[in-house]
PDB file of N, CA and C in Angstrom:
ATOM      1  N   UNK A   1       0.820  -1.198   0.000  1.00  0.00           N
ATOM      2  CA  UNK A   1       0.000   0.000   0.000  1.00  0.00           C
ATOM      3  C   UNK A   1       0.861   1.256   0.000  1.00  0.00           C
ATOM      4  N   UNK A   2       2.419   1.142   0.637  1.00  0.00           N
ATOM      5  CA  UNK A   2       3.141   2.478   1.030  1.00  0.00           C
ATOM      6  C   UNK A   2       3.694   2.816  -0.691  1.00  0.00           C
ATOM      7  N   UNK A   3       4.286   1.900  -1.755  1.00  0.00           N
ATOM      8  CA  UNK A   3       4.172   1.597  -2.571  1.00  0.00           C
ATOM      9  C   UNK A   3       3.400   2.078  -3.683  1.00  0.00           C
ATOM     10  N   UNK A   4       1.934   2.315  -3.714  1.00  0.00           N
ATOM     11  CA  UNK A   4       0.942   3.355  -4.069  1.00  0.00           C
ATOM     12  C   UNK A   4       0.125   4.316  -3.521  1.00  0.00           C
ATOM     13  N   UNK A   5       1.570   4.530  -2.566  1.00  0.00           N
ATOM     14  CA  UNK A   5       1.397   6.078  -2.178  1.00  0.00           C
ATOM     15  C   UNK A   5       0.547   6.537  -0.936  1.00  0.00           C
ATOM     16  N   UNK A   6      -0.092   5.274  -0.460  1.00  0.00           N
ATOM     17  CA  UNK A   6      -0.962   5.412   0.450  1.00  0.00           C
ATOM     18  C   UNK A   6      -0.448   5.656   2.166  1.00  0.00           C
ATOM     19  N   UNK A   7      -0.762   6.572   3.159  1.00  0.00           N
ATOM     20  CA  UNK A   7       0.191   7.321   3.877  1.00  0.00           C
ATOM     21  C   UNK A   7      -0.032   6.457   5.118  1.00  0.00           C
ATOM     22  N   UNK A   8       0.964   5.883   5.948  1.00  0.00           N
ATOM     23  CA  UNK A   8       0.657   4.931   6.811  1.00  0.00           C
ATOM     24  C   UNK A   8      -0.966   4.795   7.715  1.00  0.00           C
ATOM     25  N   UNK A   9      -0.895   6.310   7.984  1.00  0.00           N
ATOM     26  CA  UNK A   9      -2.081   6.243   8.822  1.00  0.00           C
ATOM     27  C   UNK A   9      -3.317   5.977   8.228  1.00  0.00           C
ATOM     28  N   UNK A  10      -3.506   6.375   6.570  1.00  0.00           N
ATOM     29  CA  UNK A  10      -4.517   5.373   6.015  1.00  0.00           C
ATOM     30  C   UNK A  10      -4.543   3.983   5.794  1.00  0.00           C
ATOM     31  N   UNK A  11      -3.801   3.249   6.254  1.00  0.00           N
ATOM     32  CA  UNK A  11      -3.782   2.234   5.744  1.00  0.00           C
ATOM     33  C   UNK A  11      -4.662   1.131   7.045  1.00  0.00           C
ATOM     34  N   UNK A  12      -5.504   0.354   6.493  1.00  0.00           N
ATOM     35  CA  UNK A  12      -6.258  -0.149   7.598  1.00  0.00           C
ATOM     36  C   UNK A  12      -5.828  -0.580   8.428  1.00  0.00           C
ATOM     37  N   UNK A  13      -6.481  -0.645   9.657  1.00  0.00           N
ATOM     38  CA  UNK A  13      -5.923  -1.405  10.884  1.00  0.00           C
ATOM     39  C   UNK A  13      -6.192  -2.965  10.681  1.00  0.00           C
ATOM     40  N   UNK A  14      -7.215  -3.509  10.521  1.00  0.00           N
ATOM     41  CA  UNK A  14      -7.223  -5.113  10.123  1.00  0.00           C
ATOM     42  C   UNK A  14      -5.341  -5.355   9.299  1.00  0.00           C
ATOM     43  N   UNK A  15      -5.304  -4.613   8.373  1.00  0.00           N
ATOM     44  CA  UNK A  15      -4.320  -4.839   7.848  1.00  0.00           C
ATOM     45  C   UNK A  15      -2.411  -4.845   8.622  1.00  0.00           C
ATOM     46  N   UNK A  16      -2.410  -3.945   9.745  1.00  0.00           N
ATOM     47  CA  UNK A  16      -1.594  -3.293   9.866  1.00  0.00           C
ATOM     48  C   UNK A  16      -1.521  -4.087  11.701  1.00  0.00           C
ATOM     49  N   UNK A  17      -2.230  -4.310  12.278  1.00  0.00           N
ATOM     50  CA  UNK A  17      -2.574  -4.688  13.584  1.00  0.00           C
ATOM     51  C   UNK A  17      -1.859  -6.635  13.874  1.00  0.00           C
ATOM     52  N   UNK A  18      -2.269  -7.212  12.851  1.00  0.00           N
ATOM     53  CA  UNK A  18      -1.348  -8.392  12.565  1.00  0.00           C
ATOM     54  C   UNK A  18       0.237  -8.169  12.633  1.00  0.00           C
ATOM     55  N   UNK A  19       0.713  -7.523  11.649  1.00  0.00           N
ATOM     56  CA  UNK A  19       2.200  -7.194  11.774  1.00  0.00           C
ATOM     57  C   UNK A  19       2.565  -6.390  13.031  1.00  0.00           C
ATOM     58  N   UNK A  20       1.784  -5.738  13.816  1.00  0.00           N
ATOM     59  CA  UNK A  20       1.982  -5.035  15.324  1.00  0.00           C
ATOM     60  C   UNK A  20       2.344  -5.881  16.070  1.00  0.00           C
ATOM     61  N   UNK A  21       0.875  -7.036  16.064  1.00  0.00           N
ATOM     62  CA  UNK A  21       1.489  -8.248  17.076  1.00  0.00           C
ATOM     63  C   UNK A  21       2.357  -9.179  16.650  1.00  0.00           C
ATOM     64  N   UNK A  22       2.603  -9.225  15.737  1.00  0.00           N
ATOM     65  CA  UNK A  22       3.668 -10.200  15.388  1.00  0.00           C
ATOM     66  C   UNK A  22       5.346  -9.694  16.157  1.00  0.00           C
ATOM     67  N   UNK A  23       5.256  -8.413  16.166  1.00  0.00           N
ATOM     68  CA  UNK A  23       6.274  -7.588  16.495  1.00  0.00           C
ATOM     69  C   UNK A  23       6.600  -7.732  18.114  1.00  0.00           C
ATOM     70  N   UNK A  24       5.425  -7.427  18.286  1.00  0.00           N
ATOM     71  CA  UNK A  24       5.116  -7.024  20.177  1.00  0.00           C
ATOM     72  C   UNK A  24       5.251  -8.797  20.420  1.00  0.00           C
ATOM     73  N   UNK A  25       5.322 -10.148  19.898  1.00  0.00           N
ATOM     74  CA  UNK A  25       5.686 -11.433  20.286  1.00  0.00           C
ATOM     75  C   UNK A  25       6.829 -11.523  20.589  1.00  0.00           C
ATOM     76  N   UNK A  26       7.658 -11.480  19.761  1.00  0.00           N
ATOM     77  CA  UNK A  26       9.046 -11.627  19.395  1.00  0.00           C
ATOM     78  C   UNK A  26       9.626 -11.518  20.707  1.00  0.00           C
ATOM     79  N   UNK A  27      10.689 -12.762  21.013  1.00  0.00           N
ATOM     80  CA  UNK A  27      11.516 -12.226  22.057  1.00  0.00           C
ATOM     81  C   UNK A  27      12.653 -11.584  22.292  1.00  0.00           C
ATOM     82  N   UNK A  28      13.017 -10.710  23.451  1.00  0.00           N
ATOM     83  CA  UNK A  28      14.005  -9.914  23.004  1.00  0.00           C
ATOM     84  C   UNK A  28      15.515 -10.277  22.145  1.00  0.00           C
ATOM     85  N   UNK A  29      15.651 -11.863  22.277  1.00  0.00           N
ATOM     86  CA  UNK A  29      16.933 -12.209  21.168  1.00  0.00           C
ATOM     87  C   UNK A  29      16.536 -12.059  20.230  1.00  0.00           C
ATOM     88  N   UNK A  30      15.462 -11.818  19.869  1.00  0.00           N
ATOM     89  CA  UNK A  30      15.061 -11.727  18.287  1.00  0.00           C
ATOM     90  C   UNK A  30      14.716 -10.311  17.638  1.00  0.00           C
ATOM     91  N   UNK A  31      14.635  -9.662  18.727  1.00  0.00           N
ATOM     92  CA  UNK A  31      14.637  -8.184  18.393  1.00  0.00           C
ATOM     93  C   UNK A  31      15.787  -7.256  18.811  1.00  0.00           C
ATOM     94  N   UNK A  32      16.597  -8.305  19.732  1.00  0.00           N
ATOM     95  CA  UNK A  32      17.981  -6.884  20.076  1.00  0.00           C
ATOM     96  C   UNK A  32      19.274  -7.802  19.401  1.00  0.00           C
ATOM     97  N   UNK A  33      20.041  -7.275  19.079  1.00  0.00           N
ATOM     98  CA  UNK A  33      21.375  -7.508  19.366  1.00  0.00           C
ATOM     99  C   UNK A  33      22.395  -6.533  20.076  1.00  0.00           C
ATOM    100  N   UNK A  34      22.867  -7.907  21.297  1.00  0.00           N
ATOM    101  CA  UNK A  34      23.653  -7.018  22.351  1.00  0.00           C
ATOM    102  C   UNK A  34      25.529  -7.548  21.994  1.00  0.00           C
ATOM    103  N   UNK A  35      25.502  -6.231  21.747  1.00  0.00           N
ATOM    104  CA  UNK A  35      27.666  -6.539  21.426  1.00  0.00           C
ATOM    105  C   UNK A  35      27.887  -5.680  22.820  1.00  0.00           C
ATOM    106  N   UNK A  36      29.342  -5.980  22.894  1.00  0.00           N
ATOM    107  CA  UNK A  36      30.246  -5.533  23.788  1.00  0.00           C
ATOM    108  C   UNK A  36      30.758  -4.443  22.986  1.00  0.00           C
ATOM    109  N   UNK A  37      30.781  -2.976  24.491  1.00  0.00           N
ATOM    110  CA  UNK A  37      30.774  -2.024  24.174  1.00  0.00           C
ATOM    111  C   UNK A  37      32.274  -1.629  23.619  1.00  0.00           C
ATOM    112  N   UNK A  38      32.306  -0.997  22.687  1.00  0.00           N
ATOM    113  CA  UNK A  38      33.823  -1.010  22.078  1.00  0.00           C
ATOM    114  C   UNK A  38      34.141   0.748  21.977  1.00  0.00           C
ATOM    115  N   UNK A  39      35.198   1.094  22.167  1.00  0.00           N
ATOM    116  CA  UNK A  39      35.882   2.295  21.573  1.00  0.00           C
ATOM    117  C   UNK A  39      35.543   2.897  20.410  1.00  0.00           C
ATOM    118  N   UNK A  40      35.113   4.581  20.397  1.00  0.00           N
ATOM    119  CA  UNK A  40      35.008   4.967  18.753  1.00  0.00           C
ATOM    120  C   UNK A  40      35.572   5.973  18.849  1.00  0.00           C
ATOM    121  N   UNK A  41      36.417   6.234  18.161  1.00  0.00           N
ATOM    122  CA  UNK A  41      37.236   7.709  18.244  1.00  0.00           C
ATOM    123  C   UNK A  41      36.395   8.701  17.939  1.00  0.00           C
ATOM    124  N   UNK A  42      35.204   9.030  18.155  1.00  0.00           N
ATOM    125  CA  UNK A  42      34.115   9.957  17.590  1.00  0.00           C
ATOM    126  C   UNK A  42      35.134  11.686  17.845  1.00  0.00           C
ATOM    127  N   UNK A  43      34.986  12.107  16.484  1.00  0.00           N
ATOM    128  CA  UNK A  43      35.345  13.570  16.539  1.00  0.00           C
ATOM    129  C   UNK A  43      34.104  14.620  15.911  1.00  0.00           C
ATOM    130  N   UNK A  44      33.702  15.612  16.764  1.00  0.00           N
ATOM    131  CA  UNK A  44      32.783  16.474  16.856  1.00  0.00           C
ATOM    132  C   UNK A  44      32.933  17.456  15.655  1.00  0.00           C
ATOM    133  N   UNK A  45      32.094  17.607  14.881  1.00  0.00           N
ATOM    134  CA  UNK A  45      32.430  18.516  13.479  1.00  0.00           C
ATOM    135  C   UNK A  45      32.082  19.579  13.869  1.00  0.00           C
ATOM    136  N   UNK A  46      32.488  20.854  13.216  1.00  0.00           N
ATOM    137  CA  UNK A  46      32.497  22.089  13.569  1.00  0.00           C
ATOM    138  C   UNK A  46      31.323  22.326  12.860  1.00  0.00           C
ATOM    139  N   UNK A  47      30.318  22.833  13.229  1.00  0.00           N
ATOM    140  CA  UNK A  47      28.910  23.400  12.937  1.00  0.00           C
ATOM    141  C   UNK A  47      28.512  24.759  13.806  1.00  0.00           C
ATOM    142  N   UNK A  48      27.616  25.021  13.003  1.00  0.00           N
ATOM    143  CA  UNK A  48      27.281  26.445  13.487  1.00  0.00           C
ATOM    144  C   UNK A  48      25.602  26.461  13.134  1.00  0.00           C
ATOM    145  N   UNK A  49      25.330  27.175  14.279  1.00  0.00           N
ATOM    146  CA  UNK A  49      23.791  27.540  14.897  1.00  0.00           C
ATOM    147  C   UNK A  49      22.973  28.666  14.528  1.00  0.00           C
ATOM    148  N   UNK A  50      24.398  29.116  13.560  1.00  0.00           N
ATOM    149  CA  UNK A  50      23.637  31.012  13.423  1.00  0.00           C
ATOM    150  C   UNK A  50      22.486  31.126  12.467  1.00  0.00           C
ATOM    151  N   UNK A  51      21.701  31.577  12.641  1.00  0.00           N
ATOM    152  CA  UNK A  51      20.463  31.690  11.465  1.00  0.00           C
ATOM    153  C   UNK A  51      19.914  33.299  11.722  1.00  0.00           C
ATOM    154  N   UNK A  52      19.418  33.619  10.604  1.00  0.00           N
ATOM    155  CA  UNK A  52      18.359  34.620  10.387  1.00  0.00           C
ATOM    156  C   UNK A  52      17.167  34.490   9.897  1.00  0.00           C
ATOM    157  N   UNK A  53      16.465  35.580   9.830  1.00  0.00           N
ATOM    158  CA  UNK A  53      15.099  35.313   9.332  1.00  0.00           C
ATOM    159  C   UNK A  53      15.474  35.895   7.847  1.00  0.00           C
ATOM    160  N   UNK A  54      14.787  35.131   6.812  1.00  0.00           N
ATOM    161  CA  UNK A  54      14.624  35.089   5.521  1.00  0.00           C
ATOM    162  C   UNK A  54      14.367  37.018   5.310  1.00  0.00           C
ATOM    163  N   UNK A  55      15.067  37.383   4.584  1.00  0.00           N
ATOM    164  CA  UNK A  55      14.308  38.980   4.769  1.00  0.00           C
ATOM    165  C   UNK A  55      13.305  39.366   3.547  1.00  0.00           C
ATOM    166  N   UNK A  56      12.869  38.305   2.698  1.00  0.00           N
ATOM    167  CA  UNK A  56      11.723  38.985   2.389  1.00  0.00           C
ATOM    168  C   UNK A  56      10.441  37.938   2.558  1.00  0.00           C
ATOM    169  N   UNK A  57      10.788  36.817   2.862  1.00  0.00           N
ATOM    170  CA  UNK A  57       9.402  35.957   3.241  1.00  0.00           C
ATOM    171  C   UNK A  57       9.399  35.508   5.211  1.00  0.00           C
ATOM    172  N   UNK A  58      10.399  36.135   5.657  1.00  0.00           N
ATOM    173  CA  UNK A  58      10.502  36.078   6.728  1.00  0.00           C
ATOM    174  C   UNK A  58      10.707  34.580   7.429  1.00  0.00           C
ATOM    175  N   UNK A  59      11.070  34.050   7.300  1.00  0.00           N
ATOM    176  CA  UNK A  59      11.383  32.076   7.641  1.00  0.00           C
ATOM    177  C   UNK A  59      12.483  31.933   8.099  1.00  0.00           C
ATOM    178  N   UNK A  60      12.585  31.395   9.570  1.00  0.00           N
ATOM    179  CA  UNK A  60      14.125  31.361  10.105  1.00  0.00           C
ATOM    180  C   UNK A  60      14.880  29.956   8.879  1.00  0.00           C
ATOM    181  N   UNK A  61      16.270  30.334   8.957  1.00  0.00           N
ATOM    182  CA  UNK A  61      16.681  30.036   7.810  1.00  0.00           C
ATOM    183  C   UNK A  61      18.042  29.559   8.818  1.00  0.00           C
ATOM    184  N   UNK A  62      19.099  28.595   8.575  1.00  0.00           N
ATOM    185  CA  UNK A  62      20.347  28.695   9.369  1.00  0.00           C
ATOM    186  C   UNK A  62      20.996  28.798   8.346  1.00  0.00           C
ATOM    187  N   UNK A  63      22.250  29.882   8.597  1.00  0.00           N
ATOM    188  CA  UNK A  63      23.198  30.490   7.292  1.00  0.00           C
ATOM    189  C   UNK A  63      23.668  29.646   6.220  1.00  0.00           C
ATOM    190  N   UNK A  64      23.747  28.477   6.253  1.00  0.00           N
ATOM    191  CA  UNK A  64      24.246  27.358   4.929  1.00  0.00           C
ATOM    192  C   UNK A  64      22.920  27.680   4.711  1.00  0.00           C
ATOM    193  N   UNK A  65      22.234  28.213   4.625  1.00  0.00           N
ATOM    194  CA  UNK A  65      20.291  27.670   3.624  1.00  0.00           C
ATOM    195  C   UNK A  65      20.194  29.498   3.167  1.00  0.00           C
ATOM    196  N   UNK A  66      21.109  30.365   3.585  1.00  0.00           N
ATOM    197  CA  UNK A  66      20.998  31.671   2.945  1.00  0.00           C
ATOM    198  C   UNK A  66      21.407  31.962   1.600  1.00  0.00           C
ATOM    199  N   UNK A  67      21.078  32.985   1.393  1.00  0.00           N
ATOM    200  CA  UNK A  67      21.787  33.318   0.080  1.00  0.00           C
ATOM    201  C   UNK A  67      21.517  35.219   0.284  1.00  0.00           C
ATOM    202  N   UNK A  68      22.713  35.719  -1.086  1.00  0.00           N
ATOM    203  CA  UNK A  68      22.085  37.055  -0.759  1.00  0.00           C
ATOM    204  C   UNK A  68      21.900  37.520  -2.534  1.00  0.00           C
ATOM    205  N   UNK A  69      20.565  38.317  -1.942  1.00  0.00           N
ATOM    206  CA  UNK A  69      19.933  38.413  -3.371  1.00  0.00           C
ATOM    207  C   UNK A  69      19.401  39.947  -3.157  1.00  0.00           C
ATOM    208  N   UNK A  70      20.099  40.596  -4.334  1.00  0.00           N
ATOM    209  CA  UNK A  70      19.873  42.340  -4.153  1.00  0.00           C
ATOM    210  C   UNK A  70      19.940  42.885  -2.918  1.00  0.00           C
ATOM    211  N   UNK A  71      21.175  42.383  -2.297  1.00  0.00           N
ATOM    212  CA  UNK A  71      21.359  42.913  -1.113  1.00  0.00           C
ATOM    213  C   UNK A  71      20.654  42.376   0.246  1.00  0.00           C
ATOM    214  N   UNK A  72      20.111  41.617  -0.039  1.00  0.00           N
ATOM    215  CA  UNK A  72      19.000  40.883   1.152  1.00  0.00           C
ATOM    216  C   UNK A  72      19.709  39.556   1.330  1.00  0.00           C
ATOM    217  N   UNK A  73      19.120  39.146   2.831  1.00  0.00           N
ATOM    218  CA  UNK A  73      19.758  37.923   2.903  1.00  0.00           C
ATOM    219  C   UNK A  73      18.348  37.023   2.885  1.00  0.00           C
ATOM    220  N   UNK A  74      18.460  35.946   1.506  1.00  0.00           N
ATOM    221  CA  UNK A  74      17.160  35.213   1.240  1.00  0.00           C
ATOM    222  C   UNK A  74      17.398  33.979   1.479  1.00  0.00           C
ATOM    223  N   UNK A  75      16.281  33.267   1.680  1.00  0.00           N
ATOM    224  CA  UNK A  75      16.019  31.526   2.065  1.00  0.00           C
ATOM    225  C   UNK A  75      16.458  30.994   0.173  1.00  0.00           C
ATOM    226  N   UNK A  76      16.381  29.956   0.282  1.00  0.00           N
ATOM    227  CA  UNK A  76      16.897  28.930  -1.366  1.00  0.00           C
ATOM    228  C   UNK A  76      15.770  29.465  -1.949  1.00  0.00           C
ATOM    229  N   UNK A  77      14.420  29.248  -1.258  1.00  0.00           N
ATOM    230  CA  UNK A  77      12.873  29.246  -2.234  1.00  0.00           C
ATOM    231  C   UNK A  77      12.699  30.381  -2.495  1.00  0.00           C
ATOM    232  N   UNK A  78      13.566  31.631  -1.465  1.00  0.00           N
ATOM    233  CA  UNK A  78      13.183  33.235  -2.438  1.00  0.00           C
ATOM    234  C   UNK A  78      14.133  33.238  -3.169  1.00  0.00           C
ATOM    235  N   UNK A  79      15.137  32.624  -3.270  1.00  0.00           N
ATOM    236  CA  UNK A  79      16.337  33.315  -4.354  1.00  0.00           C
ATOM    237  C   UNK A  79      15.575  32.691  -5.781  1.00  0.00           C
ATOM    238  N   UNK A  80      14.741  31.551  -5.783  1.00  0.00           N
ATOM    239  CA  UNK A  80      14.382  31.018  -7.110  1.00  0.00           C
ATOM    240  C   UNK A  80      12.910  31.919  -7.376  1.00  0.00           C
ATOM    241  N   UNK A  81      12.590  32.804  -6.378  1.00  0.00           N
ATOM    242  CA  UNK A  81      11.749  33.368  -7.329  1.00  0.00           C
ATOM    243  C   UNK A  81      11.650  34.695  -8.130  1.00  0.00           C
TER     244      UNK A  81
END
């Protein structure tokens, strides 16, 4: 049904309520896998928080999604219009 487009929450419950419980059976070896906790060198990327509001449709925007157009600082969807 997701397939032709149809949006989960339409999709019937007769239909959808079977695969729930089939889910909610299962025991937890069959739904988790537990590893031993291992080392990740995780390194934090430099990002930034700064945003403005779109200045002619007004839409907070964060600065990678700006642009400047005749002097204004615009969202992607005003610079294309």
């Amino acid at each position: 049904m997701r397939k032709e487009g149809i949006e989960p929450k339409d999709i019937p419950s007769d239909i959808v309520d079977p695969f729930i419980e089939n889910i909610m059976k299962q025991p937890d070896e069959v739904m988790f896998k537990i590893f031993e906790v291992f080392d990740f060198d995780f390194k934090i990327k430099k990002s930034t928080f700064e945003w403005y509001e779109c200045e002619n449709c007004g839409e907070i925007t964060f600065i990678h999604g700006l642009r400047i157009k005749e002097g204004k600082k615009v969202c992607i969807s005003c610079l294309e219009k």
